[in-house]
C-alpha atoms as a PDB file:
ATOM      1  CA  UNK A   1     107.092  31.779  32.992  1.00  0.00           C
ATOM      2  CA  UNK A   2     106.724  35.539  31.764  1.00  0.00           C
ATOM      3  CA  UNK A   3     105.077  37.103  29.327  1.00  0.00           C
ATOM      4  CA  UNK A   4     107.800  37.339  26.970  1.00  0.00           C
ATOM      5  CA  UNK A   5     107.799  33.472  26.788  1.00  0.00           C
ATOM      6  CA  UNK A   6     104.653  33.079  25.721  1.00  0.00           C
ATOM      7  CA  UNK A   7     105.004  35.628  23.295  1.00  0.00           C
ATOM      8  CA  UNK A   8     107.941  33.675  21.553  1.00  0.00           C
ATOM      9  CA  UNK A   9     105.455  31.012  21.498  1.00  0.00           C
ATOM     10  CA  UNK A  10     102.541  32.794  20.058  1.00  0.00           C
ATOM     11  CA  UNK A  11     104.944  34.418  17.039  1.00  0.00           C
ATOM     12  CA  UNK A  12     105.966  30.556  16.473  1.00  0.00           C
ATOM     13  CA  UNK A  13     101.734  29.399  16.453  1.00  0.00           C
ATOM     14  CA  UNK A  14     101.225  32.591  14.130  1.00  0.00           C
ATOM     15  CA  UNK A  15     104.191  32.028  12.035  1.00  0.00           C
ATOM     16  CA  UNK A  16     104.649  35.143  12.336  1.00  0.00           C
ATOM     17  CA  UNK A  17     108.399  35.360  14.132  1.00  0.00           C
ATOM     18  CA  UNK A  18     109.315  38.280  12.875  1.00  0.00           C
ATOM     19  CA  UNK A  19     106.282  40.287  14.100  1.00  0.00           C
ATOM     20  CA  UNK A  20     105.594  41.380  10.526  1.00  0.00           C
ATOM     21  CA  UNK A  21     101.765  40.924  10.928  1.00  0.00           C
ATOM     22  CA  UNK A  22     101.352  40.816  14.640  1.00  0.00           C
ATOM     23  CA  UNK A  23     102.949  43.540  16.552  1.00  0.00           C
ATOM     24  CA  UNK A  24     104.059  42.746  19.961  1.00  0.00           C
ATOM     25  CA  UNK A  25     101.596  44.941  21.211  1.00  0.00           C
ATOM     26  CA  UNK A  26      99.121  42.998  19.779  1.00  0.00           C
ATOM     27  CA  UNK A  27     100.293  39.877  21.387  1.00  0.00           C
ATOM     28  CA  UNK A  28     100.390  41.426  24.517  1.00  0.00           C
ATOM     29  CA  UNK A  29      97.405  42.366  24.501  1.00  0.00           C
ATOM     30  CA  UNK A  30      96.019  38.512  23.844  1.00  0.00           C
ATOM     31  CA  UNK A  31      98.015  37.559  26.126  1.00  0.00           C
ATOM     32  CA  UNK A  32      96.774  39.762  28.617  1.00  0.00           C
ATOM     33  CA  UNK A  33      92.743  38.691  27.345  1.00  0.00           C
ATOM     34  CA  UNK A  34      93.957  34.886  28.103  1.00  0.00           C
ATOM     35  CA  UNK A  35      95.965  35.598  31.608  1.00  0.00           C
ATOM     36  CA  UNK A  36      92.564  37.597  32.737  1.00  0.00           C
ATOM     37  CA  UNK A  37      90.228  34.676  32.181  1.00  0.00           C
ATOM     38  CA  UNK A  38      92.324  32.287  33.688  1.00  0.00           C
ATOM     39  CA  UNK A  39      93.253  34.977  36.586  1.00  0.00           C
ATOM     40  CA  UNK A  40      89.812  35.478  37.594  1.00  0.00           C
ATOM     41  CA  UNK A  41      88.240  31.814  37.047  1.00  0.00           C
ATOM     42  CA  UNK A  42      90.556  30.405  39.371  1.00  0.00           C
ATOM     43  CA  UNK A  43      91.275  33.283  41.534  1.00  0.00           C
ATOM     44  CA  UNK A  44      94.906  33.959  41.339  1.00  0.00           C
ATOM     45  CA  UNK A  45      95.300  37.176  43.001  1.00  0.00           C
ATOM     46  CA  UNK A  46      94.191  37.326  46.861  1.00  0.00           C
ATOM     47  CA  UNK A  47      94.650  40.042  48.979  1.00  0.00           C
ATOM     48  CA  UNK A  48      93.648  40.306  52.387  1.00  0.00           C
ATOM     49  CA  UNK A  49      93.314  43.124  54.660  1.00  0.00           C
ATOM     50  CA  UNK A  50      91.584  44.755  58.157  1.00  0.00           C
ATOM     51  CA  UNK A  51      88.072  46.406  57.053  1.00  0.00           C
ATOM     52  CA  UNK A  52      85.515  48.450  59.585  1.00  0.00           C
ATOM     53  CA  UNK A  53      82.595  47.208  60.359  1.00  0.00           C
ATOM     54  CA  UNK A  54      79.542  48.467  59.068  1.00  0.00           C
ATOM     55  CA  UNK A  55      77.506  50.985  60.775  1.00  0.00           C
ATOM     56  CA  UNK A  56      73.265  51.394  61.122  1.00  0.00           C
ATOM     57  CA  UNK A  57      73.576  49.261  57.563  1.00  0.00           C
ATOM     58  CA  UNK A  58      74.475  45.777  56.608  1.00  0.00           C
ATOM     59  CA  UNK A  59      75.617  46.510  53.615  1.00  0.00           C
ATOM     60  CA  UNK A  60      79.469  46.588  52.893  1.00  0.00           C
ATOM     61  CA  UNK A  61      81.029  48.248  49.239  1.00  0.00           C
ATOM     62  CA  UNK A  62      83.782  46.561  49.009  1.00  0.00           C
ATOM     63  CA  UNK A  63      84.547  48.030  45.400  1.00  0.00           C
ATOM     64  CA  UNK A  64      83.969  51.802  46.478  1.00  0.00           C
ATOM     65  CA  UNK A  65      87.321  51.509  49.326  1.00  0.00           C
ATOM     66  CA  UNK A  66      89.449  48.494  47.988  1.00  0.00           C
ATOM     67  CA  UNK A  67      90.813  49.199  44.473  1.00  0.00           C
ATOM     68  CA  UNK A  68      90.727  46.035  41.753  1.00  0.00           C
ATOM     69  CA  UNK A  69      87.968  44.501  43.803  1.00  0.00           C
ATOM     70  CA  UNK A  70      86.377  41.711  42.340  1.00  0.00           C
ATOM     71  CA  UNK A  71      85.023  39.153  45.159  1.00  0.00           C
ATOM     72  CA  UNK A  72      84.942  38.404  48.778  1.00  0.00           C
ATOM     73  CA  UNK A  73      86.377  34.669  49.745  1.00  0.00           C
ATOM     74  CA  UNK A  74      86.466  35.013  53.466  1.00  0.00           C
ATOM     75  CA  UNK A  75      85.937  36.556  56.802  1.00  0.00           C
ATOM     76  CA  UNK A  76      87.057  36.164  59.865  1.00  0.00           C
ATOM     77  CA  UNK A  77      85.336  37.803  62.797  1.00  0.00           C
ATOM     78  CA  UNK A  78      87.234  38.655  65.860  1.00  0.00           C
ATOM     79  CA  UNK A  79      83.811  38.517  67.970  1.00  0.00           C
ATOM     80  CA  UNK A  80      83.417  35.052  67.025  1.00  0.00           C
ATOM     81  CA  UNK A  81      87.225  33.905  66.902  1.00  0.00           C
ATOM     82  CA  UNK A  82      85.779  32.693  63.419  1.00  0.00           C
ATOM     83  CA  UNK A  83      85.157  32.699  59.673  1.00  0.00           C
ATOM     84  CA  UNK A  84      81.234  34.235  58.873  1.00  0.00           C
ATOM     85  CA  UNK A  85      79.508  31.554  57.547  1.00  0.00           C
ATOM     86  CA  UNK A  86      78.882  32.417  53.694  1.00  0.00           C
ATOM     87  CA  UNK A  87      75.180  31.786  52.683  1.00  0.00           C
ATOM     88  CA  UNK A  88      73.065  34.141  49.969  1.00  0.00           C
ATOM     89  CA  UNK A  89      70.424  36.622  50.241  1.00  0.00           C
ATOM     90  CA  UNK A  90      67.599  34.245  49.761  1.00  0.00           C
ATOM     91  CA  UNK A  91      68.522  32.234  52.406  1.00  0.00           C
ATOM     92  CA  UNK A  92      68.807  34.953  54.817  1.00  0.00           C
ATOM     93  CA  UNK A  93      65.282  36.296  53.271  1.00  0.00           C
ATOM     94  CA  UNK A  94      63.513  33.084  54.169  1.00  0.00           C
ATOM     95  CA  UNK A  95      64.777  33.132  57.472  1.00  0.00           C
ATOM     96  CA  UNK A  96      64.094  36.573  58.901  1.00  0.00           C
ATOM     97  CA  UNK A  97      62.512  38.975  56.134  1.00  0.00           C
ATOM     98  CA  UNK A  98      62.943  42.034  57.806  1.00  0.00           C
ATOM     99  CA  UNK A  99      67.135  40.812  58.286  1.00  0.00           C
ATOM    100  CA  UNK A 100      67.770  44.150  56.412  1.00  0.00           C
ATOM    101  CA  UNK A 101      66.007  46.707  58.651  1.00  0.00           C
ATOM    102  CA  UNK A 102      67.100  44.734  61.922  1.00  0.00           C
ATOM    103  CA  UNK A 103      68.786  46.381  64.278  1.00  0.00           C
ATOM    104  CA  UNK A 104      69.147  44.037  66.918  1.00  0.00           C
ATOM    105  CA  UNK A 105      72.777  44.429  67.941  1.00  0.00           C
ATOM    106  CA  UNK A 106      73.882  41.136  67.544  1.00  0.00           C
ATOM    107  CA  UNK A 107      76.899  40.187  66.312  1.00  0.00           C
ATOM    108  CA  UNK A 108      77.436  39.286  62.503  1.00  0.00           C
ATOM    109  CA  UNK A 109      77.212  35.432  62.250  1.00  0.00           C
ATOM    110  CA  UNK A 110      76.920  34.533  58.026  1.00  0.00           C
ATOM    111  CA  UNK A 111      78.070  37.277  55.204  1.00  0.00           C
ATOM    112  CA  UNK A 112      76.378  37.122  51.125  1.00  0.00           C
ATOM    113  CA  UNK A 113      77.290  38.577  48.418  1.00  0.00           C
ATOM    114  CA  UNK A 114      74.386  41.342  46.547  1.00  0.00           C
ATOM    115  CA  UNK A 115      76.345  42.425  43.628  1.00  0.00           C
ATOM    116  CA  UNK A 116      79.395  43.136  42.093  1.00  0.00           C
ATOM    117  CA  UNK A 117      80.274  45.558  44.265  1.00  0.00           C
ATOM    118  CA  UNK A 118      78.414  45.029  47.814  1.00  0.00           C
ATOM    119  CA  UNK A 119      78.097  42.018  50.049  1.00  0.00           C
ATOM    120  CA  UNK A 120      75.902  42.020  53.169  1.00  0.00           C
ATOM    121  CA  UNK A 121      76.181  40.789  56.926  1.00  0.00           C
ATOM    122  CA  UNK A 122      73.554  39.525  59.170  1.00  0.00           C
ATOM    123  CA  UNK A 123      72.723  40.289  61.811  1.00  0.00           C
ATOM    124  CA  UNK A 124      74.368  43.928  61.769  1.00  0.00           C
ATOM    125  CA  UNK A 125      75.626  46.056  64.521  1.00  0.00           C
ATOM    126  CA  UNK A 126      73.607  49.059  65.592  1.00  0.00           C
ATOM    127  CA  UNK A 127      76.956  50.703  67.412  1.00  0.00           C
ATOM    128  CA  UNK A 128      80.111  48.388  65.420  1.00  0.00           C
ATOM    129  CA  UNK A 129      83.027  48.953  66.902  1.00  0.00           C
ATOM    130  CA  UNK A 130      86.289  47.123  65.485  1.00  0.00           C
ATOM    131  CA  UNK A 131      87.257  45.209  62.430  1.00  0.00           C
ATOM    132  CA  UNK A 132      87.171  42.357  60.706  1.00  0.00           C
ATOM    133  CA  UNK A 133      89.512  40.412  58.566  1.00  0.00           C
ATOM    134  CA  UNK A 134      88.318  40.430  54.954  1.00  0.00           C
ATOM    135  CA  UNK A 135      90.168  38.449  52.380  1.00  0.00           C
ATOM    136  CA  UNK A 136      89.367  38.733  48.702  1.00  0.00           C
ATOM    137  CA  UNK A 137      89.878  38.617  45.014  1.00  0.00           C
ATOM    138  CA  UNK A 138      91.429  41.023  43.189  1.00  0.00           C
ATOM    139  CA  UNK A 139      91.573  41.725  39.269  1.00  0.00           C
ATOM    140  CA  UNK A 140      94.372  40.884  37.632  1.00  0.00           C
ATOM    141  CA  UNK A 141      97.644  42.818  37.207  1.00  0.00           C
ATOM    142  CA  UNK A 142      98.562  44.244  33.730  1.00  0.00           C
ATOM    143  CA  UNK A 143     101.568  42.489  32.756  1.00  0.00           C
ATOM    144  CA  UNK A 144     104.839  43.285  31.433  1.00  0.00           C
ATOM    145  CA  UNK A 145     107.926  41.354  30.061  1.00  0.00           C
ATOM    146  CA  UNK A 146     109.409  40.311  33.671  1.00  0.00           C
ATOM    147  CA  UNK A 147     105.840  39.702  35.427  1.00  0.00           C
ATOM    148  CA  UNK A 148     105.916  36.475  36.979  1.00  0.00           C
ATOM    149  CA  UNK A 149     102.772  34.310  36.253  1.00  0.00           C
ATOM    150  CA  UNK A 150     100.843  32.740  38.964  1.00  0.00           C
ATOM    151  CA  UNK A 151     100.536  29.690  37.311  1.00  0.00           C
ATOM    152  CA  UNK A 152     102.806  26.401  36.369  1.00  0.00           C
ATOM    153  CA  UNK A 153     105.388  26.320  33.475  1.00  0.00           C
ATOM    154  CA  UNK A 154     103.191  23.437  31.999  1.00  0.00           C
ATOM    155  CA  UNK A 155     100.649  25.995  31.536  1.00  0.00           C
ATOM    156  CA  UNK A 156     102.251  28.172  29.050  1.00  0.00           C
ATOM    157  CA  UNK A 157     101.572  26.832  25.704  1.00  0.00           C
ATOM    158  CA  UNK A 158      98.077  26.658  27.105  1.00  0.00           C
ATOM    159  CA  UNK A 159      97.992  30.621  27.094  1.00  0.00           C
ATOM    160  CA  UNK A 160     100.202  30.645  24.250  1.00  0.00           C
ATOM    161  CA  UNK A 161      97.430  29.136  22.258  1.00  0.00           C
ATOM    162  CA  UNK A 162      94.544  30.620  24.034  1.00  0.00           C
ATOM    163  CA  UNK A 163      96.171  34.362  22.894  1.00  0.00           C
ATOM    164  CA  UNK A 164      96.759  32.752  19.344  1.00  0.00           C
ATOM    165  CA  UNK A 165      93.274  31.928  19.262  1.00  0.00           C
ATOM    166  CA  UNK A 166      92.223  35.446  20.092  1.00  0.00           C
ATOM    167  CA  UNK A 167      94.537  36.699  17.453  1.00  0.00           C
ATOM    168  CA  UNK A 168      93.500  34.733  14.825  1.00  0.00           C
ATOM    169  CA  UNK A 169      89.508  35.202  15.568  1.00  0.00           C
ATOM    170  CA  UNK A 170      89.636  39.244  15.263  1.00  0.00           C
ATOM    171  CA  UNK A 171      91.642  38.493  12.017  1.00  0.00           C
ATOM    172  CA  UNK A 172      88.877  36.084  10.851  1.00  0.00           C
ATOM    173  CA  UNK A 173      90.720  33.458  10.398  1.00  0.00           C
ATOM    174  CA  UNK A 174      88.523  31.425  12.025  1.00  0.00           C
ATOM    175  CA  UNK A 175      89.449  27.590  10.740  1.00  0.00           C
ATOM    176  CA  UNK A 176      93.198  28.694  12.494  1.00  0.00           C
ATOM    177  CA  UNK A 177      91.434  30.115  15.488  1.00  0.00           C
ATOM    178  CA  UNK A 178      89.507  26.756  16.216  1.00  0.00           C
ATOM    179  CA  UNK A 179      92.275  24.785  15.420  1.00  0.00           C
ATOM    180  CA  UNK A 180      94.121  26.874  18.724  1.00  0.00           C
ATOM    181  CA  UNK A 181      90.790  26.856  20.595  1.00  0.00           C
ATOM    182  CA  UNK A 182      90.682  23.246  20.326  1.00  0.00           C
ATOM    183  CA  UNK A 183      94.043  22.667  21.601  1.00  0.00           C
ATOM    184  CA  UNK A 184      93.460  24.881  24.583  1.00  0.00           C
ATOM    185  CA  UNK A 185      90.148  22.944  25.308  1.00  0.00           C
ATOM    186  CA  UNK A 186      92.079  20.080  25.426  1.00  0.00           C
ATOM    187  CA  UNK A 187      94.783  21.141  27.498  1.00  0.00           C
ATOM    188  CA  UNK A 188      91.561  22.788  29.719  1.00  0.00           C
ATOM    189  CA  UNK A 189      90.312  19.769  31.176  1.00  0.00           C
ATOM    190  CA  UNK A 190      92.948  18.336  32.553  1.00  0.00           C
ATOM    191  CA  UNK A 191      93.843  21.680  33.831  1.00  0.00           C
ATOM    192  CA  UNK A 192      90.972  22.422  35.170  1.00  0.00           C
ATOM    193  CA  UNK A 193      90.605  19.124  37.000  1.00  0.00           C
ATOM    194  CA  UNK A 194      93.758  19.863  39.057  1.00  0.00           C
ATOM    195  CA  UNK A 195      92.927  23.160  39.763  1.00  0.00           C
ATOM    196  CA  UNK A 196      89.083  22.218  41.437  1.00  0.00           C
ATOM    197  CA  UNK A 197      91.512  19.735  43.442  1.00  0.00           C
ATOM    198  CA  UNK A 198      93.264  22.544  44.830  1.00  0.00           C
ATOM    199  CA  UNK A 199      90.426  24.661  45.324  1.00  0.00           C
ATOM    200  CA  UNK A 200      88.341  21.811  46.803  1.00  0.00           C
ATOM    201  CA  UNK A 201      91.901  21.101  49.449  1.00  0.00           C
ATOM    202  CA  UNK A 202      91.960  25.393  49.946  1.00  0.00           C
ATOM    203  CA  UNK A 203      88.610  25.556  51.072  1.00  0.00           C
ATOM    204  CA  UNK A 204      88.321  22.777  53.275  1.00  0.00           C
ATOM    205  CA  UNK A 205      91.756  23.958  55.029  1.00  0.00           C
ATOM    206  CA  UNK A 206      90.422  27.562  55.043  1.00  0.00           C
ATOM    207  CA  UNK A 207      87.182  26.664  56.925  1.00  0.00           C
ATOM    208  CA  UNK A 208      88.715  23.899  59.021  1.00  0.00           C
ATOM    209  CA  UNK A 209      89.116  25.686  62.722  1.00  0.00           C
ATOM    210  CA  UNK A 210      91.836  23.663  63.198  1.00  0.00           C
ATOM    211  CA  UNK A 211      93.602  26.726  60.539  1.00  0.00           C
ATOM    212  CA  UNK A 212      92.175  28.620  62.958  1.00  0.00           C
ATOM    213  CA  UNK A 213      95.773  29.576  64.613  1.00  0.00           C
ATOM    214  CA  UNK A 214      96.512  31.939  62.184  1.00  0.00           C
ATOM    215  CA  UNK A 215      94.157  34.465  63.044  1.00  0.00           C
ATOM    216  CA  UNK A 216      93.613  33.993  66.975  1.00  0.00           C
ATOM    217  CA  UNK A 217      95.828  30.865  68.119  1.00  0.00           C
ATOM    218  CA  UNK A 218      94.686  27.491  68.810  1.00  0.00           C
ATOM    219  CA  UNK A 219      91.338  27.197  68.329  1.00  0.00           C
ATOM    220  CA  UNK A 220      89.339  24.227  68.415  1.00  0.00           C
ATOM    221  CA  UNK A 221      86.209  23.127  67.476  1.00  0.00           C
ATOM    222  CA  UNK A 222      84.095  21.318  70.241  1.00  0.00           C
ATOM    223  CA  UNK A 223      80.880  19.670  69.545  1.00  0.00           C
ATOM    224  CA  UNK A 224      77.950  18.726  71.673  1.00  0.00           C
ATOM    225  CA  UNK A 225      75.860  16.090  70.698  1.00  0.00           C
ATOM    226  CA  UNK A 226      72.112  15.525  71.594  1.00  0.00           C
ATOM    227  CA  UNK A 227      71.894  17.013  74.937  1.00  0.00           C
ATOM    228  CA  UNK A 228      68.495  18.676  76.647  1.00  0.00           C
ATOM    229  CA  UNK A 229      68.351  22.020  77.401  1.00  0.00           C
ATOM    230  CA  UNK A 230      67.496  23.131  80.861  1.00  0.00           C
ATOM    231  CA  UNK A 231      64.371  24.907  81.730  1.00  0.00           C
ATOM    232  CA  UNK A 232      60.863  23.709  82.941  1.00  0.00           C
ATOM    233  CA  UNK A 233      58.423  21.971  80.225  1.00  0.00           C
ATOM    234  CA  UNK A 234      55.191  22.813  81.229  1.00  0.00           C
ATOM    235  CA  UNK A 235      53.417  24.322  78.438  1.00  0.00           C
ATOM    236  CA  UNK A 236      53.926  28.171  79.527  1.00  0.00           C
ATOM    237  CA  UNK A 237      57.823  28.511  79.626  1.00  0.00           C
ATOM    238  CA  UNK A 238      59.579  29.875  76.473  1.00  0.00           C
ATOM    239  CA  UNK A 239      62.659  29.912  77.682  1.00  0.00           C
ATOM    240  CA  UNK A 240      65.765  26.944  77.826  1.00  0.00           C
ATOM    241  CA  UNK A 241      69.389  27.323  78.197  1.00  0.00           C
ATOM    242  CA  UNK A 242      72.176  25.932  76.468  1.00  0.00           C
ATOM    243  CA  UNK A 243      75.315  24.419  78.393  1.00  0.00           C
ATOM    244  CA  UNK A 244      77.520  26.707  76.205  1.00  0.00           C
ATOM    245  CA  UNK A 245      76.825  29.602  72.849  1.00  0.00           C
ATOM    246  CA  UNK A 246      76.911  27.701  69.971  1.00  0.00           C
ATOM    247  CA  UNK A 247      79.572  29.084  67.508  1.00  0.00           C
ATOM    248  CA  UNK A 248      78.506  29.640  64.967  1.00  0.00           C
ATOM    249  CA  UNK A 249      74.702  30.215  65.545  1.00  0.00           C
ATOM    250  CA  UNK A 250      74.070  28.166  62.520  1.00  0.00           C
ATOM    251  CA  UNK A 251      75.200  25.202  63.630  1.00  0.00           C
ATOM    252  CA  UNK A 252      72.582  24.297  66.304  1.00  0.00           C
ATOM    253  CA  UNK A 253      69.977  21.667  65.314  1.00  0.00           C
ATOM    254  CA  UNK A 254      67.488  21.447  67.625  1.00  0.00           C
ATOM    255  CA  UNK A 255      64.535  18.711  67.455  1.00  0.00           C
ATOM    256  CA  UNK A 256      60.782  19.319  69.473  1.00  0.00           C
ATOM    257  CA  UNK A 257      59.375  15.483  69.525  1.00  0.00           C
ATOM    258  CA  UNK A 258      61.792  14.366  66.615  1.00  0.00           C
ATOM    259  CA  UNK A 259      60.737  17.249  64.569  1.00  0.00           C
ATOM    260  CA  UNK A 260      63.740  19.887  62.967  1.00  0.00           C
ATOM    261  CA  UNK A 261      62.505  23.407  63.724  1.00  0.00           C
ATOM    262  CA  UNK A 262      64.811  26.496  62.511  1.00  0.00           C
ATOM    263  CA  UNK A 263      65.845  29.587  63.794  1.00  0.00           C
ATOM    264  CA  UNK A 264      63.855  32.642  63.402  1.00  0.00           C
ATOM    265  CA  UNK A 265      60.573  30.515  62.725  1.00  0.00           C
ATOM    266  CA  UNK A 266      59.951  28.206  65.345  1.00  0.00           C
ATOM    267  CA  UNK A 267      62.482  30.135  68.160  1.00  0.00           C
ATOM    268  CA  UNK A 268      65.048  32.505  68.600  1.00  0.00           C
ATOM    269  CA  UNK A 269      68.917  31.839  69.617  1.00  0.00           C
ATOM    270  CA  UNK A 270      70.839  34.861  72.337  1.00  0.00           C
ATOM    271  CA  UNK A 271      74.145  33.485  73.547  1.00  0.00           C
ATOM    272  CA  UNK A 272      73.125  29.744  74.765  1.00  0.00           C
ATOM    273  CA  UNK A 273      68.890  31.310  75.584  1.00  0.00           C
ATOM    274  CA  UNK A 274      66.561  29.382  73.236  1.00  0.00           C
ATOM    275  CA  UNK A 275      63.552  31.470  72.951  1.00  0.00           C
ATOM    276  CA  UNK A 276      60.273  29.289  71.756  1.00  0.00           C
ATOM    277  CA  UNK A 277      57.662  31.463  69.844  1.00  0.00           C
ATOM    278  CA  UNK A 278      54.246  31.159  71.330  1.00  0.00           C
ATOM    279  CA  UNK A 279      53.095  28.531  69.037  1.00  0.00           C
ATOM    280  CA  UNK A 280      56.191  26.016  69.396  1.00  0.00           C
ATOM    281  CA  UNK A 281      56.066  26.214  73.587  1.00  0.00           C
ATOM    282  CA  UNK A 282      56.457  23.058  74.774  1.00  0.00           C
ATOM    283  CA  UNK A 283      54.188  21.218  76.393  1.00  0.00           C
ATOM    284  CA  UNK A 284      54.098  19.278  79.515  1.00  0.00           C
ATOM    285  CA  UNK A 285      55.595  15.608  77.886  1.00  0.00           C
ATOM    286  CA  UNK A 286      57.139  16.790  74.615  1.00  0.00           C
ATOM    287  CA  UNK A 287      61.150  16.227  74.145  1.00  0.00           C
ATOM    288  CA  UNK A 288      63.827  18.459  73.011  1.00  0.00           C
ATOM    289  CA  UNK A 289      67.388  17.702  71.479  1.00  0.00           C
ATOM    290  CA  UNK A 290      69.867  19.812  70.458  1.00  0.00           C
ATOM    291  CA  UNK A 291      73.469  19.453  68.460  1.00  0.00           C
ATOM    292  CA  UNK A 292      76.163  21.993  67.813  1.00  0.00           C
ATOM    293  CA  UNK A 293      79.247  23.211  67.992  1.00  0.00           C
ATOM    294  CA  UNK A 294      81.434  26.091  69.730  1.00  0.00           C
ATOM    295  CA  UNK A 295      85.232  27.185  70.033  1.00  0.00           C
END
């Protein structure tokens, strides 16, 4: 499927074969307007490439060094022999409000977007040194006669339509143009429904570690189910170790008497050091469990 298919296709919807109305530029152009949408709903153009870490800042803009940037999908961190776990600024807010002043030197655990341009990373390096492995979205190319669609033959009389659509609304001839829409609404669903399949099947794969090969080789996910950290409970000690560093950070749970307490509220995570905060010590009697996983 190229663009000079769906342009027969479009002449043939407009009646219009001859292109005595509708130049082919014109067509092109709708075409183009159709292919974007579709391009950047379902993210048809991904790139990947090594970016720096960044320095004394979380942020990251993206747009300012990568031409055709539109979004982030992924990263994979070297340090962590992992993807960053992808979460949003409010989360990270509620957890640690001063996340974007910290300078604590730890290594970058979970990534969010800020805008259209920037995303962030938490908990930033003071002294990066490195890269990581960024893969994102890109806008889509313009198109010419020969450009082969990233889509399914099956699809083109969807675009076809969509573009006749387009045509037919700037000429205000809008009972034609709904006629068109409502054929490529119908062809939508269906399409649509196969595509969140495939998205749904990507992302699981992507975030499996299993996939994990590609980028480091073999890695596997271990998990460690409620086990007691070591260190004395006696009311006065802060401090309990961790058989292993939970990878990522995220994923310990840890319970004080059957209650869930987070990180960065009730205690602090280093490595495998659980650090209680003064008011969550526990006491002489009291219980602690923790899950998680590492590679």
């Amino acid at each position: 499927m190229n663009r000079a298919s769906i342009r027969t296709i479009v002449s043939r919807n407009l009646g219009d074969a001859s292109n005595n109305r509708y130049s082919a530029d014109s067509i092109n152009t709708a075409i183009q307007r159709a292919y974007n949408l579709i391009s950047l709903m379902y993210s048809l153009h991904i790139r990947s490439t090594s970016f720096p870490w960044p320095s004394g800042t979380p942020y990251i803009n993206l747009r300012e060094h990568i031409p055709g940037y539109v979004a982030t999908k992924g990263i994979w961190s070297p340090k962590i022999n992992n993807w960053l776990q992808c979460t949003t600024y409010k989360d990270v807010d509620l957890r640690d409000y001063t996340w974007e002043l910290s300078t604590t030197g730890g290594v970058s655990q979970v990534w969010f977007p800020i805008d259209l341009c920037r995303i962030a990373v938490y908990p930033f390096e003071t002294n990066p040194t490195g890269t990581f492995f960024l893969v994102f979205q890109t806008e889509p190319p313009t198109l010419s006669d020969s450009t082969h669609l990233l889509l399914p033959s099956s699809m083109e009389s969807f675009l076809a339509d969509l573009a006749s659509a387009y045509l037919l609304e700037d000429a205000l001839e809008l009972p034609k143009s709904d006629h068109y829409i409502s054929r490529a609404l119908e062809a939508f669903a269906s399409i649509d429904a196969s595509m969140q399949d495939i998205l749904g099947a990507d992302y699981k794969k992507v975030q499996d570690p299993a996939c994990a090969y590609y980028f480091g080789g073999g890695v596997q996910m271990t998990d460690v189910d409620n086990i007691t950290p070591s260190g004395t409970i006696d009311g006065t000690n802060p401090t309990f170790t961790l058989p292993s560093v939970p990878n990522p950070t995220d994923s310990l749970t840890l319970f004080k008497n059957g209650q869930l307490l987070y990180q960065g509220v009730g205690y602090t995570l280093t490595g495998s050091t659980i650090t209680f905060e003064s008011a969550y010590i526990p006491q002489s009697g009291d219980s602690i469990r923790a899950w998680y996983r590492y590679v």
